[in-house]
Protein backbone atom coordinates (compact mmCIF):
# COMPACT_ATOMS: atom_id res chain seq x y z
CA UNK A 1 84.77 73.79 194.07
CA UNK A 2 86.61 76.56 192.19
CA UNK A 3 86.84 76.27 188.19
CA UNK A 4 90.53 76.11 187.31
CA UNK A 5 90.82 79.67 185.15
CA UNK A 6 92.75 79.11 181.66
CA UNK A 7 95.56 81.91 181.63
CA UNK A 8 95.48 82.06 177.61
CA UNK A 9 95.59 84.26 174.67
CA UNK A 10 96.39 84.58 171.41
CA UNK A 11 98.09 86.47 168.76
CA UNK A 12 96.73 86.19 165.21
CA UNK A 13 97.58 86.01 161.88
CA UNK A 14 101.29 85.20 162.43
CA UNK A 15 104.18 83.68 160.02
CA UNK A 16 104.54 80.13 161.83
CA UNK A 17 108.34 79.59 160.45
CA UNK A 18 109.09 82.94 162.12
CA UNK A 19 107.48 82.45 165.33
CA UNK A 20 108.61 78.98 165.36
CA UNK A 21 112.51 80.69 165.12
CA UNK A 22 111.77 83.46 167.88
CA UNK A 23 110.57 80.67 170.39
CA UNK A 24 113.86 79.03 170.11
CA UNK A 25 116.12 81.62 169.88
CA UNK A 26 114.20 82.90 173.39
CA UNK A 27 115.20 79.36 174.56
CA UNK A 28 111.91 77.59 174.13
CA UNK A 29 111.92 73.77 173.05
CA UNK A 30 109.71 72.62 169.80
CA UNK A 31 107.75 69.25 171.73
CA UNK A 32 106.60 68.05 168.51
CA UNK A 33 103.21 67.96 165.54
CA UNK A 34 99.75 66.59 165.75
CA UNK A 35 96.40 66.78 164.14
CA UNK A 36 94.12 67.18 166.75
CA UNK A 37 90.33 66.13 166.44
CA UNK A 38 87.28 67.30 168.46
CA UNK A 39 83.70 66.90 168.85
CA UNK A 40 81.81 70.10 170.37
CA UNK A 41 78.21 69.64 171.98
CA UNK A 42 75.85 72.29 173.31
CA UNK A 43 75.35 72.29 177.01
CA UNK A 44 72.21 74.01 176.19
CA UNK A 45 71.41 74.96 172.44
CA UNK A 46 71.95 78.57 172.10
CA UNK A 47 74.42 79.45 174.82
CA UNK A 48 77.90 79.70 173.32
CA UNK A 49 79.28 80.85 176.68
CA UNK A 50 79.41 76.98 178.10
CA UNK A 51 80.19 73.73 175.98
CA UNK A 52 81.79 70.53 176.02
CA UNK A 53 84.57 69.56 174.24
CA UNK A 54 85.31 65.87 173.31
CA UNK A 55 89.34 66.24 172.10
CA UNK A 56 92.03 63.63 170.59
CA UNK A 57 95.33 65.36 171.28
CA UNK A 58 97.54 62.70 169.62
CA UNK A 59 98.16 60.85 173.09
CA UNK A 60 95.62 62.14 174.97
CA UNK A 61 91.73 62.38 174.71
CA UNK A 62 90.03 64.51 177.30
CA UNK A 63 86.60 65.79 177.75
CA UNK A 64 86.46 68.97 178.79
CA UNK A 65 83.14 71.85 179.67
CA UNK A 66 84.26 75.08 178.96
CA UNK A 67 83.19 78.51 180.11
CA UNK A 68 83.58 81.74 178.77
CA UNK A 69 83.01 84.58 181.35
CA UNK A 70 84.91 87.45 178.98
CA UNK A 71 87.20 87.51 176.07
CA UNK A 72 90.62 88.23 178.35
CA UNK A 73 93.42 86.22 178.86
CA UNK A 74 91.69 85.33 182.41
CA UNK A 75 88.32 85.24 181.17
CA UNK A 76 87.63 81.07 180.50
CA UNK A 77 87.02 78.39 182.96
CA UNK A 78 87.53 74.44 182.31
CA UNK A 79 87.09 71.38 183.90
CA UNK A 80 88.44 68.34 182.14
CA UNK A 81 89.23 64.52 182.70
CA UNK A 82 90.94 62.24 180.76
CA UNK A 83 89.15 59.69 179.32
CA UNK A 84 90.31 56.40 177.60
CA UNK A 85 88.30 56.33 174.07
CA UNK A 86 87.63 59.22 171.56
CA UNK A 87 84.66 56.96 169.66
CA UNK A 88 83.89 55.28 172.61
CA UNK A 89 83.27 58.75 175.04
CA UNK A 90 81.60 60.13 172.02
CA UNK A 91 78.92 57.07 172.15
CA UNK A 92 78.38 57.63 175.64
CA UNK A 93 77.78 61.23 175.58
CA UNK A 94 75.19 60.02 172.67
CA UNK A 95 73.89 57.95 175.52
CA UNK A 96 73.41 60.72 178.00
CA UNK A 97 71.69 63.04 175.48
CA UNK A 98 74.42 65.04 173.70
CA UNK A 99 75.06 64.88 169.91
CA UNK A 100 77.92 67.21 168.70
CA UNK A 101 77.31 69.62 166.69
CA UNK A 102 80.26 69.79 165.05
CA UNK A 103 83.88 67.46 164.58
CA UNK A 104 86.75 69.62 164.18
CA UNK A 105 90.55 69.25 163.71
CA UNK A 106 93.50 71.38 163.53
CA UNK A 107 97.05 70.53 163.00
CA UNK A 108 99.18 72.22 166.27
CA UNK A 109 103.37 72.79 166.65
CA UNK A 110 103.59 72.43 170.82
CA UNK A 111 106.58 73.99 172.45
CA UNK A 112 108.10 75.35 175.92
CA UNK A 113 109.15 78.37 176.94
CA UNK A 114 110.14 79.43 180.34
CA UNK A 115 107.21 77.64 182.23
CA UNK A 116 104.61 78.45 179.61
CA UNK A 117 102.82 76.03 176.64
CA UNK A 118 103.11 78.07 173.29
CA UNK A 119 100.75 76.33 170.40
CA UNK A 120 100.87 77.19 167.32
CA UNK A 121 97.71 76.69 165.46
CA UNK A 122 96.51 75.76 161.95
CA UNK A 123 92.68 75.18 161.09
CA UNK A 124 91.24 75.31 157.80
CA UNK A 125 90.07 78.68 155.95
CA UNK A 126 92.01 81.13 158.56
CA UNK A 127 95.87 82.04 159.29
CA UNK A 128 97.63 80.22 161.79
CA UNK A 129 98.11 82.02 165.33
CA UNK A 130 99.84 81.55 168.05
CA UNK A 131 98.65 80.42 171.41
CA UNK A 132 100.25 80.94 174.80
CA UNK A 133 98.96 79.72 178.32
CA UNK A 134 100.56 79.72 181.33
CA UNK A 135 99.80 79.81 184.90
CA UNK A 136 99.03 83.59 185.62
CA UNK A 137 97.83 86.19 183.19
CA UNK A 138 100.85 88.27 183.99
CA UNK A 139 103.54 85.54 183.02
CA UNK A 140 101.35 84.86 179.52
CA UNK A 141 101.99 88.95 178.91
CA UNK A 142 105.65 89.06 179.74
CA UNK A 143 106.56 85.40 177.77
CA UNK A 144 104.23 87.79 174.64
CA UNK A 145 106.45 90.60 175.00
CA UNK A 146 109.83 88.17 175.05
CA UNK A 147 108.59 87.07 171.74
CA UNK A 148 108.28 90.86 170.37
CA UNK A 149 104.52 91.50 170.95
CA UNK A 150 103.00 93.71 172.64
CA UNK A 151 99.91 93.12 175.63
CA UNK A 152 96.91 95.00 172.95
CA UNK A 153 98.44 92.46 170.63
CA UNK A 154 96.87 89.87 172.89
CA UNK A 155 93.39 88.37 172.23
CA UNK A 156 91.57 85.77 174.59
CA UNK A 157 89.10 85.24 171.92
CA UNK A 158 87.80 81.38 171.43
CA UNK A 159 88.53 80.30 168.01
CA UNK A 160 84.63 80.73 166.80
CA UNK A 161 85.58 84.43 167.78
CA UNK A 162 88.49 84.45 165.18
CA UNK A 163 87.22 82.23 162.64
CA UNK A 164 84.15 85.40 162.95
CA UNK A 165 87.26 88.00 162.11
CA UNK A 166 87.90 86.24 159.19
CA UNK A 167 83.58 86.31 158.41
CA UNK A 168 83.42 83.02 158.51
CA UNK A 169 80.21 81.56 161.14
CA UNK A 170 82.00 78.13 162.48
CA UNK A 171 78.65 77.47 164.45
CA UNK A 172 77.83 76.49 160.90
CA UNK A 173 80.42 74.49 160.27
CA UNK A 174 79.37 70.55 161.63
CA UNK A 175 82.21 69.07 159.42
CA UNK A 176 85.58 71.17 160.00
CA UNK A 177 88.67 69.04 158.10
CA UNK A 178 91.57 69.79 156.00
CA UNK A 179 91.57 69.12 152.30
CA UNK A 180 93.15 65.85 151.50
C-alpha cells in the first residue's frame, strides 16, 4: 500500500487579519474557528521522523501516524482513520502500550481557495502562520504565489521545527494550552 503524501507548507510569522483579507479577496471562503486538541505518542522513543497523532478537530477526531521523509512541501506521509472518541481512543492506545507524551491545542481559521485547504494557525508562545495543502506540490506553490508569496517563502517544516525557530524545544513541552 502507498502512504498518501501530504502536499503542505507553510509560511510563517504572518499578520492573520491580513492574510485572512488576501484569501478572500483571491476568492477563498472563511469555513469557520476551532480549538483543536491533540495527544502525540512516540512510535519509538527517540525517532521524531514517525509518530502518532490522537486529534479533536471540533467535529472530527482522527488518529493519524505521521512520517517525515524531508522538510518539503512533498516530504510527509500519513495514514489516518476516524475514530469515534478523543478520551476513549486515548484509553485504548494506553491499552496497547502508548502514553502521549504530550496534549497540545491550537486555535485554527479554516478556509477554501481554489481546490486547496488554507489554515491559519495559532499555538501558544510563537506567531501565527499560515498553512496551505492541496493535492500536488505544484498547486500548493501557485495558490502561495496568488496570495503574494513567493516558493523560498515556503517551509514544510512540522510545527516542533518552527516552535525550534522561535528556540523554544516543544519535545519538552507535555502540557501545550493557552492561558485562560
Amino acid at each position: 500500500m502507498k502512504m498518501p503524501i501530504e502536499f503542505e507548507a507553510k509560511v510563517l510569522g504572518i499578520d492573520p487579519e491580513a492574510v485572512a483579507d488576501q484569501i478572500l479577496t483571491a476568492g477563498g471562503h472563511r469555513l469557520g474557528q476551532r480549538l483543536l486538541r491533540r495527544y502525540v505518542y512516540d512510535l519509538e522513543e527517540g525517532d521524531a521522523s514517525r509518530w502518532i497523532r490522537l486529534r479533536d478537530a471540533g467535529g472530527e477526531v482522527t488518529l493519524t501516524v505521521k512520517e517525515i521523509a524531508h522538510d518539503g512541501i512533498d516530504g510527509t506521509t500519513e495514514t489516518e482513520v476516524v475514530v469515534g472518541d478523543f478520551e476513549t481512543t486515548n484509553v485504548l492506545l494506553g491499552k496497547l502500550g502508548y502514553r502521549p507524551k504530550s496534549y497540545q491545542e491550537n486555535r485554527r481559521t479554516s478556509f477554501t481557495l481554489d481546490g486547496a485547504q488554507l489554515e491559519i494557525d495559532h499555538w501558544p508562545g510563537i506567531p501565527p502562520y499560515l498553512e496551505i495543502e492541496s493535492h500536488s506540490r505544484a498547486h500548493v506553490v501557485r495558490i502561495a504565489r496568488s496570495l503574494g508569496y513567493s516558493e523560498d517563502q515556503l517551509t514544510g517544516e512540522n510545527t516542533t521545527k518552527v516552535y525550534t525557530r522561535h528556540g523554544i524545544d516543544l519535545t519538552t513541552i507535555e502540557n501545550l494550552r493557552f492561558p485562560d
